[in-house]
N, C-alpha and C. Protein backbone atom coordinates (compact mmCIF):
# COMPACT_ATOMS: atom_id res chain seq x y z
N UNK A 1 -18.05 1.09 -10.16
CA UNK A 1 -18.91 2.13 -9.61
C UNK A 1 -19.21 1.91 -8.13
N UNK A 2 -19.14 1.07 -7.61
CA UNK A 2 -19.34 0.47 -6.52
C UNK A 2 -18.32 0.86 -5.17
N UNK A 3 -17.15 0.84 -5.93
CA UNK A 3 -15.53 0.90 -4.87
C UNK A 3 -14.39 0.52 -5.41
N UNK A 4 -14.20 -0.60 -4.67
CA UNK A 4 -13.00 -0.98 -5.38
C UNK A 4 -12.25 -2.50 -4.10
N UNK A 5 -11.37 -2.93 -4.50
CA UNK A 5 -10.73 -4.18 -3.87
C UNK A 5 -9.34 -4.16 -3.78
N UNK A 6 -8.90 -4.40 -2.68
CA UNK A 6 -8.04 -4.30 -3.04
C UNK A 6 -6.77 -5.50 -2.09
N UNK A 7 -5.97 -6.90 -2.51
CA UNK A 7 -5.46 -7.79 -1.47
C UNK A 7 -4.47 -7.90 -2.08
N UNK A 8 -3.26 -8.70 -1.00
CA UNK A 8 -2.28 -9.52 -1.09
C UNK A 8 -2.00 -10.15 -0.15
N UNK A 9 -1.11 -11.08 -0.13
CA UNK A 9 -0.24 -11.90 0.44
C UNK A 9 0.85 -12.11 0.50
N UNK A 10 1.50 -12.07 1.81
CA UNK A 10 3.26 -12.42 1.99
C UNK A 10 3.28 -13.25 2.79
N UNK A 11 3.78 -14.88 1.99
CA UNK A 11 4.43 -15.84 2.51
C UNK A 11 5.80 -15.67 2.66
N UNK A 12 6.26 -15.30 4.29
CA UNK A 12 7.54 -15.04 4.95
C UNK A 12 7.86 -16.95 5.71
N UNK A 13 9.47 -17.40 5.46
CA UNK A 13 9.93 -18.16 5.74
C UNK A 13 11.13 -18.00 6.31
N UNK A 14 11.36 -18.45 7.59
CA UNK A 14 12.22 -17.91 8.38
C UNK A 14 13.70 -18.65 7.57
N UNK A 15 14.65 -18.26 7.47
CA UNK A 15 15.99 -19.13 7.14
C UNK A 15 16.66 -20.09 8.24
N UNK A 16 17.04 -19.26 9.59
CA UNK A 16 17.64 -19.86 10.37
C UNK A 16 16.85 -21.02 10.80
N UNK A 17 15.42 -21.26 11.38
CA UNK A 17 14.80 -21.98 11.83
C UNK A 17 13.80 -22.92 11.24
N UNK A 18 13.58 -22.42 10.09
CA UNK A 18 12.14 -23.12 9.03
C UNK A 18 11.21 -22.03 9.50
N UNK A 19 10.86 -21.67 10.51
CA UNK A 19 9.33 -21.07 10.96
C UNK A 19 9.05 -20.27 9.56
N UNK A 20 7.79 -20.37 9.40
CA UNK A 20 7.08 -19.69 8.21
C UNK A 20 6.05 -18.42 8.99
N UNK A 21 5.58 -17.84 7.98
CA UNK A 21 4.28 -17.25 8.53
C UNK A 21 3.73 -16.79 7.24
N UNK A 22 2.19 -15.96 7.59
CA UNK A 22 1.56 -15.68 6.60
C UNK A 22 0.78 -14.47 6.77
N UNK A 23 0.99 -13.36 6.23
CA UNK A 23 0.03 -12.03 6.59
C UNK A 23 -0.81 -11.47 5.14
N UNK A 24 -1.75 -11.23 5.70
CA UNK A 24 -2.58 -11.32 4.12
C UNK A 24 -3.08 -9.93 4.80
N UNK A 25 -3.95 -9.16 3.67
CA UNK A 25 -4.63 -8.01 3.84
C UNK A 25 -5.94 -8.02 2.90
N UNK A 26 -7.13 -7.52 3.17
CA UNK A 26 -8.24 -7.39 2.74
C UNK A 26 -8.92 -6.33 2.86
N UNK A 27 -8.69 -5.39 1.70
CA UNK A 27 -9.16 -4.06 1.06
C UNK A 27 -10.39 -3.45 0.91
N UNK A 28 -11.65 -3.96 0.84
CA UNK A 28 -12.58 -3.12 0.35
C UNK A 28 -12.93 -1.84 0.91
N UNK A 29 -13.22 -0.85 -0.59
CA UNK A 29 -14.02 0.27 -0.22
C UNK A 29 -14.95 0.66 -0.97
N UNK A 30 -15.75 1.16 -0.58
CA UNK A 30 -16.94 1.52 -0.91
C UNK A 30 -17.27 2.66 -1.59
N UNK A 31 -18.12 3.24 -2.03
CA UNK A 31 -18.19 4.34 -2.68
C UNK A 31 -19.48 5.17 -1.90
N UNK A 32 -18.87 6.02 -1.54
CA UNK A 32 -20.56 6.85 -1.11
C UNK A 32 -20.85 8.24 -1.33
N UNK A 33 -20.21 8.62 -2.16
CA UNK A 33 -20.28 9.54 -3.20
C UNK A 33 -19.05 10.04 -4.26
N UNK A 34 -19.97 9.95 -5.56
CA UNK A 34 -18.83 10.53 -6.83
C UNK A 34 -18.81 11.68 -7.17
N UNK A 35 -17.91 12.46 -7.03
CA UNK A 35 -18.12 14.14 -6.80
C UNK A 35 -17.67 14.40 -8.27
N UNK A 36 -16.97 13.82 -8.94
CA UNK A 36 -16.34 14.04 -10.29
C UNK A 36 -15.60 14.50 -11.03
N UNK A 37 -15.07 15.34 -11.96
CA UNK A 37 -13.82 15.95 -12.31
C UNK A 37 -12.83 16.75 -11.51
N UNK A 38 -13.72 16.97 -10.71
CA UNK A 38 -12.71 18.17 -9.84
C UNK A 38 -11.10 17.63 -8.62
N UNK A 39 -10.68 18.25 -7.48
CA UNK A 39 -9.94 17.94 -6.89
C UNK A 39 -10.47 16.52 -6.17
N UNK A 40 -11.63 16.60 -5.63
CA UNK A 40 -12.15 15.25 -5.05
C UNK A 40 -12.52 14.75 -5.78
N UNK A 41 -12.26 13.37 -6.73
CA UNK A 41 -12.85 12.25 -7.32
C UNK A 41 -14.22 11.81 -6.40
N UNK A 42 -14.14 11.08 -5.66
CA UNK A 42 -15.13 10.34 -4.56
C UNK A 42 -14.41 10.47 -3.10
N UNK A 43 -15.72 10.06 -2.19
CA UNK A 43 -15.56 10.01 -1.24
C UNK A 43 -15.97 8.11 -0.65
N UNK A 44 -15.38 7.47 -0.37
CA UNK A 44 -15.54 6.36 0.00
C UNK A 44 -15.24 5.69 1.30
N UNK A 45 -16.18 4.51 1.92
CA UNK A 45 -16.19 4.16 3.06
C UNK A 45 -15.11 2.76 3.09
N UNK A 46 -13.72 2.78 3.65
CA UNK A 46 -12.76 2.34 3.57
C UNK A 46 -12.76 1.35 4.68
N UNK A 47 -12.29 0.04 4.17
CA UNK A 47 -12.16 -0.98 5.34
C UNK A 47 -10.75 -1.94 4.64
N UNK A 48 -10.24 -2.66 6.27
CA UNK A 48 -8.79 -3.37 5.95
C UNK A 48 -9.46 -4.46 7.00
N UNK A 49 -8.79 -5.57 6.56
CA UNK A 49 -8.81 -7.13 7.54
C UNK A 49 -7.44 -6.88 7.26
N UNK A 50 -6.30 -7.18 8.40
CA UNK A 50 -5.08 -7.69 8.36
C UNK A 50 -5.09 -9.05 9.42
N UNK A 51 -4.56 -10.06 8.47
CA UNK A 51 -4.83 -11.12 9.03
C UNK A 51 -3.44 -12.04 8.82
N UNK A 52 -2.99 -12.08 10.28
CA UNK A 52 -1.55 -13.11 10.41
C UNK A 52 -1.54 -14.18 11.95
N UNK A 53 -0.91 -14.66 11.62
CA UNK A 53 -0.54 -15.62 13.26
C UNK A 53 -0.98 -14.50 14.30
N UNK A 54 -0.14 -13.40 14.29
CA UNK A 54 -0.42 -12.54 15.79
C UNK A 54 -1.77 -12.23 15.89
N UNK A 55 -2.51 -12.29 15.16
CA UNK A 55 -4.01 -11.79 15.33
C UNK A 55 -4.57 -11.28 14.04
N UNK A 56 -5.68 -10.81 14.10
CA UNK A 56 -6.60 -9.91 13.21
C UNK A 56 -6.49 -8.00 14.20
N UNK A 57 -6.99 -7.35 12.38
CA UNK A 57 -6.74 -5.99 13.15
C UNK A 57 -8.01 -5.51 11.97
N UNK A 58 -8.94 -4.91 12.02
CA UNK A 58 -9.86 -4.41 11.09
C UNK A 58 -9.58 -3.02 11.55
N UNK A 59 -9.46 -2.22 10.20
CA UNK A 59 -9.51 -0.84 9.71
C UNK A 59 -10.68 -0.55 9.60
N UNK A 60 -11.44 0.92 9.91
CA UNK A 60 -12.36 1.03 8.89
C UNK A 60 -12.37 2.75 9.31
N UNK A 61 -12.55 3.26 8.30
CA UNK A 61 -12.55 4.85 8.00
C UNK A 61 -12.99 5.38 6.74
N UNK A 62 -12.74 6.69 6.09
CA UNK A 62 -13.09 7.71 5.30
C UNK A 62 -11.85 7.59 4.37
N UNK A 63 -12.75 7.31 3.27
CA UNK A 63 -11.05 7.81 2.33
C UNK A 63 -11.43 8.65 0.96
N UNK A 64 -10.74 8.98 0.38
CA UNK A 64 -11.24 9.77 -0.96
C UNK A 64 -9.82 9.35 -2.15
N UNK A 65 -10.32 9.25 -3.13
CA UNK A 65 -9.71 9.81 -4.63
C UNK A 65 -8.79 11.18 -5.07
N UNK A 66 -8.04 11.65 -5.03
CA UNK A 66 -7.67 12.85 -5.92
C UNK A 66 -7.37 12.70 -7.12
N UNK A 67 -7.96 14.00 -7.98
CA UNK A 67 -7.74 14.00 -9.69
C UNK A 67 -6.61 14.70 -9.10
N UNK A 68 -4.99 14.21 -8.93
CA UNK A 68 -4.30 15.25 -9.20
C UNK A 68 -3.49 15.36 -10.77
N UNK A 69 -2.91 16.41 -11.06
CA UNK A 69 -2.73 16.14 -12.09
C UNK A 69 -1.17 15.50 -12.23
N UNK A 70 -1.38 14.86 -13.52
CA UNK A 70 -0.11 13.65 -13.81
C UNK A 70 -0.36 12.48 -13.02
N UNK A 71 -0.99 12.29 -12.22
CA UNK A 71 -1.33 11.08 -11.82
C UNK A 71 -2.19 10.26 -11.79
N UNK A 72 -2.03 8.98 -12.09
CA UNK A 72 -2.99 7.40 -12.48
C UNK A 72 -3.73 7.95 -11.46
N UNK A 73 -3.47 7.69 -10.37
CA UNK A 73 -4.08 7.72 -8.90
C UNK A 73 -3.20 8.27 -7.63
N UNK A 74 -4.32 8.89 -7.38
CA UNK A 74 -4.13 9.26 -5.91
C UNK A 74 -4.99 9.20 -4.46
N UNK A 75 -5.01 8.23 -3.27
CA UNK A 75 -5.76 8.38 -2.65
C UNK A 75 -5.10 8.55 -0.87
N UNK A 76 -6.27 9.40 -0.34
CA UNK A 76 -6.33 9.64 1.31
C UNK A 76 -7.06 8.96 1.88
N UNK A 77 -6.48 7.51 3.12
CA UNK A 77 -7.85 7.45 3.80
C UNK A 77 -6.96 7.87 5.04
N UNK A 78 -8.22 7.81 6.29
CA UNK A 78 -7.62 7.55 7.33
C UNK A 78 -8.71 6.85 8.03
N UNK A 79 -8.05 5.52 9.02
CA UNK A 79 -9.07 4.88 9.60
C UNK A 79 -8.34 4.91 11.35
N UNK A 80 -9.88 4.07 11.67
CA UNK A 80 -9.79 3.77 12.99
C UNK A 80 -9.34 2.68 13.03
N UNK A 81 -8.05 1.89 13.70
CA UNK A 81 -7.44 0.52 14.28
C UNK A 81 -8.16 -0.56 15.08
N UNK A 82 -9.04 -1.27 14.75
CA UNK A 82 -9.40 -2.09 15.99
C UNK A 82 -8.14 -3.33 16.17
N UNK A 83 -7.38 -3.24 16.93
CA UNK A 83 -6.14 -4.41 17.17
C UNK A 83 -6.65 -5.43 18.44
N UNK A 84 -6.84 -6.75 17.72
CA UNK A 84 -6.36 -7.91 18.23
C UNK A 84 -5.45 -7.92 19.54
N UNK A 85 -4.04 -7.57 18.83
CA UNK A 85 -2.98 -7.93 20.02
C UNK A 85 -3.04 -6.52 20.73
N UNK A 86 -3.54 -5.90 20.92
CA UNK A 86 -3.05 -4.73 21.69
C UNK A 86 -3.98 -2.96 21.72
N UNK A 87 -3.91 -2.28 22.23
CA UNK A 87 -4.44 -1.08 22.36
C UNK A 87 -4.97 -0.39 20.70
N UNK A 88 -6.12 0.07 20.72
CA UNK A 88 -6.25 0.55 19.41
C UNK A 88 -5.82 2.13 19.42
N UNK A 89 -5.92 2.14 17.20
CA UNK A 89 -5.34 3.53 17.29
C UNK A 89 -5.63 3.62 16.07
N UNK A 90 -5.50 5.05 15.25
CA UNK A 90 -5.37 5.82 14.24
C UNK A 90 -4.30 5.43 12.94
N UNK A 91 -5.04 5.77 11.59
CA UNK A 91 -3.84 5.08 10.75
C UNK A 91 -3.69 6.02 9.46
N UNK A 92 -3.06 6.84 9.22
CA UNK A 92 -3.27 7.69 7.92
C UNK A 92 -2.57 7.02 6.39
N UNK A 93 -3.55 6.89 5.44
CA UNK A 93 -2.33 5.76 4.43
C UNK A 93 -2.55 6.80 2.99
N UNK A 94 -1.37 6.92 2.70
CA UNK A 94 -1.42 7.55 0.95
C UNK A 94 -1.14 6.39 -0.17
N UNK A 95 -1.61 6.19 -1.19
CA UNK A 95 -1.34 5.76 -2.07
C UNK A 95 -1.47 6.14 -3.62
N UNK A 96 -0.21 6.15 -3.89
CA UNK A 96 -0.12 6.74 -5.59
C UNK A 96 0.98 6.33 -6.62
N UNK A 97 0.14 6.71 -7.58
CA UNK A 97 0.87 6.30 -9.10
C UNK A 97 0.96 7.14 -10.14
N UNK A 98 2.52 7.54 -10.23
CA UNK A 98 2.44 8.47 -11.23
C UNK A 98 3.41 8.64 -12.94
N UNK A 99 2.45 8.03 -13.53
CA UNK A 99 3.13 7.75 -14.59
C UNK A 99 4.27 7.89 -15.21
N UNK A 100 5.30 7.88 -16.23
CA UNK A 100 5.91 9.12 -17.25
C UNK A 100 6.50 8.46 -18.02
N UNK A 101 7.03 9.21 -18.91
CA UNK A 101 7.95 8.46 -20.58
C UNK A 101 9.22 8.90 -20.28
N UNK A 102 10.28 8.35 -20.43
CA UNK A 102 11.63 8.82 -21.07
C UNK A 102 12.31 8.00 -21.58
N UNK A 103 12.67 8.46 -22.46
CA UNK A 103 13.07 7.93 -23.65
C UNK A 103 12.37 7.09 -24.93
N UNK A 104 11.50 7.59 -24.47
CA UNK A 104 10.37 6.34 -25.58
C UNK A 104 10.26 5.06 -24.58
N UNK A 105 10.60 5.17 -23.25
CA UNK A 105 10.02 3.95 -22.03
C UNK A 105 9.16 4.32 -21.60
N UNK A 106 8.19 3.39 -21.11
CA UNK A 106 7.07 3.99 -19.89
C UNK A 106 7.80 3.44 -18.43
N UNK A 107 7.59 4.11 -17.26
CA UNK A 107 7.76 4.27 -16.13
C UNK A 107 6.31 4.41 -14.92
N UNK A 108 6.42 3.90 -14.31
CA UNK A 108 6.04 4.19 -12.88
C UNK A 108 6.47 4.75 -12.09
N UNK A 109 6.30 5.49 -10.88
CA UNK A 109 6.43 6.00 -9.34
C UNK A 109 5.21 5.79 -8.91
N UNK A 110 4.89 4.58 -7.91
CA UNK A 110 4.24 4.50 -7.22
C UNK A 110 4.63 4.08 -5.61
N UNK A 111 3.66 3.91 -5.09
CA UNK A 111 3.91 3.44 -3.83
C UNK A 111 2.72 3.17 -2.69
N UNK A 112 3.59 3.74 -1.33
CA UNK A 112 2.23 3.80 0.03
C UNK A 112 2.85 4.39 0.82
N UNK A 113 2.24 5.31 1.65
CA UNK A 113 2.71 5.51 3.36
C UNK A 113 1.47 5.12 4.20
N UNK A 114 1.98 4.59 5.48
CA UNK A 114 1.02 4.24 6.16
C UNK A 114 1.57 4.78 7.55
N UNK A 115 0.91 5.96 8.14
CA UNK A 115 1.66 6.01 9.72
C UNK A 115 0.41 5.98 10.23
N UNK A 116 1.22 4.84 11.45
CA UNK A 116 0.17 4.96 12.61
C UNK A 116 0.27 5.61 13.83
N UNK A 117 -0.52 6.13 14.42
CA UNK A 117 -0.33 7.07 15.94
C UNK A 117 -0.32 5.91 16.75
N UNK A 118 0.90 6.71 17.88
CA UNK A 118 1.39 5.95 18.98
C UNK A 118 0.49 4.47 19.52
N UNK A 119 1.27 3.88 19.96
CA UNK A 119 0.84 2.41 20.78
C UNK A 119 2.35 2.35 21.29
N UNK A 120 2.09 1.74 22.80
CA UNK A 120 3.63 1.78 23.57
C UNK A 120 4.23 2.87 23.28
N UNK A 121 3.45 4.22 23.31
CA UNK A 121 4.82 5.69 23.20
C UNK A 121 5.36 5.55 21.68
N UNK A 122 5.11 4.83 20.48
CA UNK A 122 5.58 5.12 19.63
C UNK A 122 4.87 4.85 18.53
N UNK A 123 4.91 5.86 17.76
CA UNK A 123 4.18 5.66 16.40
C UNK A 123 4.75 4.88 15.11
N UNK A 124 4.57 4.69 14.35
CA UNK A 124 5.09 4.06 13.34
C UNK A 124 4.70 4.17 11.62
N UNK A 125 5.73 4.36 10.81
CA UNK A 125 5.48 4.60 9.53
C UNK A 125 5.62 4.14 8.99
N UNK A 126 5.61 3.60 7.78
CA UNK A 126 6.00 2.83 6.91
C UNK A 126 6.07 3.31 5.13
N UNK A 127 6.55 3.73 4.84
CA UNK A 127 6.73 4.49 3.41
C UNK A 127 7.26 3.68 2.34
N UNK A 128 6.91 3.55 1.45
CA UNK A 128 7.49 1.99 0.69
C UNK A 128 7.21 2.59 -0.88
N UNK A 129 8.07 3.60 -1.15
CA UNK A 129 7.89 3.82 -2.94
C UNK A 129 8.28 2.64 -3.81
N UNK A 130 8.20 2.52 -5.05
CA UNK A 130 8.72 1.74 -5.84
C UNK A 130 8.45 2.91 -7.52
N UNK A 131 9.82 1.88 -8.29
CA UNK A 131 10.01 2.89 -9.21
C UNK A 131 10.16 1.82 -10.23
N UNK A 132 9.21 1.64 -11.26
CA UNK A 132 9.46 0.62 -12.23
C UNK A 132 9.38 1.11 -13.55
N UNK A 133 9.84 0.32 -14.34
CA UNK A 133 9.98 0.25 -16.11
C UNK A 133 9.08 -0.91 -16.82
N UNK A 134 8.11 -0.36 -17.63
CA UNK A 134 7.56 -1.40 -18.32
C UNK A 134 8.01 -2.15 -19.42
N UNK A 135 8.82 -3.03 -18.94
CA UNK A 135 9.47 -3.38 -20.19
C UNK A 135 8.49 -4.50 -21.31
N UNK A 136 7.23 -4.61 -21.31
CA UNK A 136 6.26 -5.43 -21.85
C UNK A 136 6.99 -5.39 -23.85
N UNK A 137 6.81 -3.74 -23.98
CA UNK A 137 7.14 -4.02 -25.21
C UNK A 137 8.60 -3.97 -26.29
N UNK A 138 9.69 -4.23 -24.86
CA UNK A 138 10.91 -4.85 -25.77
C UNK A 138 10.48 -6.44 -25.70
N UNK A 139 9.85 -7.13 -25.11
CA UNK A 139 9.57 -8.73 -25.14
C UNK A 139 8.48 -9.39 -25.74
N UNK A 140 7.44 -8.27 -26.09
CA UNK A 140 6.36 -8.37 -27.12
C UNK A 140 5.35 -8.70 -26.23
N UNK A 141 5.26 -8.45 -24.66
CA UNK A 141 4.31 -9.10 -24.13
C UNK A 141 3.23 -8.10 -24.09
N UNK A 142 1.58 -8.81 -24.44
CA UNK A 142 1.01 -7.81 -24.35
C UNK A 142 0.36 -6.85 -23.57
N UNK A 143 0.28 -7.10 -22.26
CA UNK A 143 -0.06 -6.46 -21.25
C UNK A 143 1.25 -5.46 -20.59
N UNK A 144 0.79 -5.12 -19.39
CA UNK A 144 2.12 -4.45 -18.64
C UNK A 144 2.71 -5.31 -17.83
N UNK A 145 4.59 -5.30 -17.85
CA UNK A 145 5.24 -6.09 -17.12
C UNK A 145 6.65 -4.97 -16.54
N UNK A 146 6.67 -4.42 -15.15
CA UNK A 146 7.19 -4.20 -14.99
C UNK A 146 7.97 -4.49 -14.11
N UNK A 147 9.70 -3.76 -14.60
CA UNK A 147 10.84 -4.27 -13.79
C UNK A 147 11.19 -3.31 -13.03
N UNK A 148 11.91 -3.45 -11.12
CA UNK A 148 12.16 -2.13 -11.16
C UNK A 148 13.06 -2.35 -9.98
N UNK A 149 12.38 -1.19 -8.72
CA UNK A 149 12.92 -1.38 -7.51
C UNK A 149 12.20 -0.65 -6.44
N UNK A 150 11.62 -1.45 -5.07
CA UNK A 150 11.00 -0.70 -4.18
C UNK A 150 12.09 -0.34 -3.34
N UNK A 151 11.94 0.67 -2.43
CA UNK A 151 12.34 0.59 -1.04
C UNK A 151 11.82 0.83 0.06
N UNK A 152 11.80 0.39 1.18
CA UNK A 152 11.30 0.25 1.97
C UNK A 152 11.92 0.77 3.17
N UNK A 153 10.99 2.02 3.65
CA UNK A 153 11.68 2.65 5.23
C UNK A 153 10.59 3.00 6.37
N UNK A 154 10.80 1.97 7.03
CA UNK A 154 9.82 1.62 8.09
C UNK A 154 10.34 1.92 9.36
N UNK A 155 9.93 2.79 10.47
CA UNK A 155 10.51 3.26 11.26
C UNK A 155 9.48 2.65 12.37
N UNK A 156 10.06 2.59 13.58
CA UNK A 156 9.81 1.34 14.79
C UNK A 156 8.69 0.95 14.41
N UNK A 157 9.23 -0.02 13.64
CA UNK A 157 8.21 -1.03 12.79
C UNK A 157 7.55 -1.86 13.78
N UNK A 158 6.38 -2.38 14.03
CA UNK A 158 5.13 -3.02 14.78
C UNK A 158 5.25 -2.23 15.94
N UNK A 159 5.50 -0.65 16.01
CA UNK A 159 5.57 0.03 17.04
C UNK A 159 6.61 0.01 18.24
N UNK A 160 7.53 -1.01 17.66
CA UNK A 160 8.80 -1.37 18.34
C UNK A 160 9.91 0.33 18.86
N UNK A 161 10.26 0.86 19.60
CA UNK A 161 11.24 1.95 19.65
C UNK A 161 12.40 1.49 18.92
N UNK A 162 12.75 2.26 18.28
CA UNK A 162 14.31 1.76 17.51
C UNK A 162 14.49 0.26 16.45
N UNK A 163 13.28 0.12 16.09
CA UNK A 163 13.18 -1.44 15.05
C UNK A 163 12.55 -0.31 14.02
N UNK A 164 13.96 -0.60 12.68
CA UNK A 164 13.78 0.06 11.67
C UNK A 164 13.79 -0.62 10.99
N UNK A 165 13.42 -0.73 9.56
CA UNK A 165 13.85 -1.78 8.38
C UNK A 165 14.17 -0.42 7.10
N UNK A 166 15.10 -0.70 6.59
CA UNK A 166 15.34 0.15 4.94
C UNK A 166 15.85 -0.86 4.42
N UNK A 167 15.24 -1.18 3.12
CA UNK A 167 16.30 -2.25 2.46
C UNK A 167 15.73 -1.59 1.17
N UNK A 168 16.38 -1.90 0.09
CA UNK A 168 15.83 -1.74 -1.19
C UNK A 168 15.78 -3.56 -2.14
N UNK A 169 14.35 -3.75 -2.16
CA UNK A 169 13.95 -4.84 -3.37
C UNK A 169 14.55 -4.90 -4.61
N UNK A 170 14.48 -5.75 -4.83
CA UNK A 170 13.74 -5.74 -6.63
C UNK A 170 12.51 -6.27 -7.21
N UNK A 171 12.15 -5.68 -7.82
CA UNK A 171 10.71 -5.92 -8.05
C UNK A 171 10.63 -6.57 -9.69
N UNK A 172 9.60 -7.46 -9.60
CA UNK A 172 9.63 -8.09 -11.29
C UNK A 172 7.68 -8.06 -11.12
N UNK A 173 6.57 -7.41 -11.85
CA UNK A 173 5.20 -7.19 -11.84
C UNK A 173 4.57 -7.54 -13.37
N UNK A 174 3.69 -8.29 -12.90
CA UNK A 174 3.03 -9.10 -14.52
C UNK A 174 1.60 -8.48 -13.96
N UNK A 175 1.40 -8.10 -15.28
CA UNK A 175 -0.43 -7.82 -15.27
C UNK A 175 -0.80 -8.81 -16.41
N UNK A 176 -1.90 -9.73 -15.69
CA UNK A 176 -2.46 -10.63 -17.12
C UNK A 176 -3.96 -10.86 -16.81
């Protein structure tokens, strides 16, 4: 009732050189009003810590819930950038999950977009679906474990002109 939490962590290790690094993220949002069944779920006060070697960057903005239909979740925020290394700016992020069956499987489509307005003349997006299969109950496990595949298409990624990344993952997800 409160909000919600939301973190991770990516321990990146360089191959060629050893160099490591570490970028973590720190989610909370708040709730500051529950509007209820309708198109707006809530309206909530949204904050991010991104925290790596290059610096700290705190988010903080407006975000909301949508009941849309067929979907676990759906949410809009958009915040303000305070950046560490460099000029601040604007950040619009979607995130959603949308269930389905076929074949007597359960499935996911979820994901994120995150674009940010210009810094150095260029903006940057980052769109990162993933599409998984719960395979929990061919293995008897009892929670959800899904197998799948993200991909990832990030366009002048850290605001770089012309630094793209697309690759497609594989993804292996335990809920316990």
């Amino acid at each position: 009732s409160w909000g919600g939490l939301f973190v991770f962590v990516d321990r990146m290790k360089e191959i060629h050189d050893g160099g490591a690094g570490t970028y973590t993220e720190l989610s909370p949002s708040f709730t500051l009003a529950s509007l209820g069944d309708g198109l707006v779920k809530d309206i909530n006060l949204a904050t991010t810590w991104e925290m790596s070697s290059l610096g700290d960057n705190y988010l903080v903005g407006l975000g909301s819930s949508l009941n849309l239909p067929g979907f676990k979740h759906f949410s809009v925020r958009v915040y303000q950038r305070l950046n560490d290394a460099g000029d601040d700016n604007q950040q619009l992020t979607l995130v959603w999950g949308l269930p389905f069956n076929m074949a007597g499987y359960d499935f996911m489509f979820d994901g994120f977009m995150d674009h940010e307005t210009d810094l150095n003349d260029n903006a940057s997006t980052n769109f990162t679906p993933q599409l998984k299969m719960d395979v929990a109950k061919i293995i008897g496990y009892s929670k959800k474990l899904y197998v799948g595949i993200e991909y990832v298409n990030w366009t002048n990624k850290f605001h770089n002109d012309g630094v793209n990344e697309n690759n497609v993952n594989m993804l292996l997800k335990a809920h316990f």
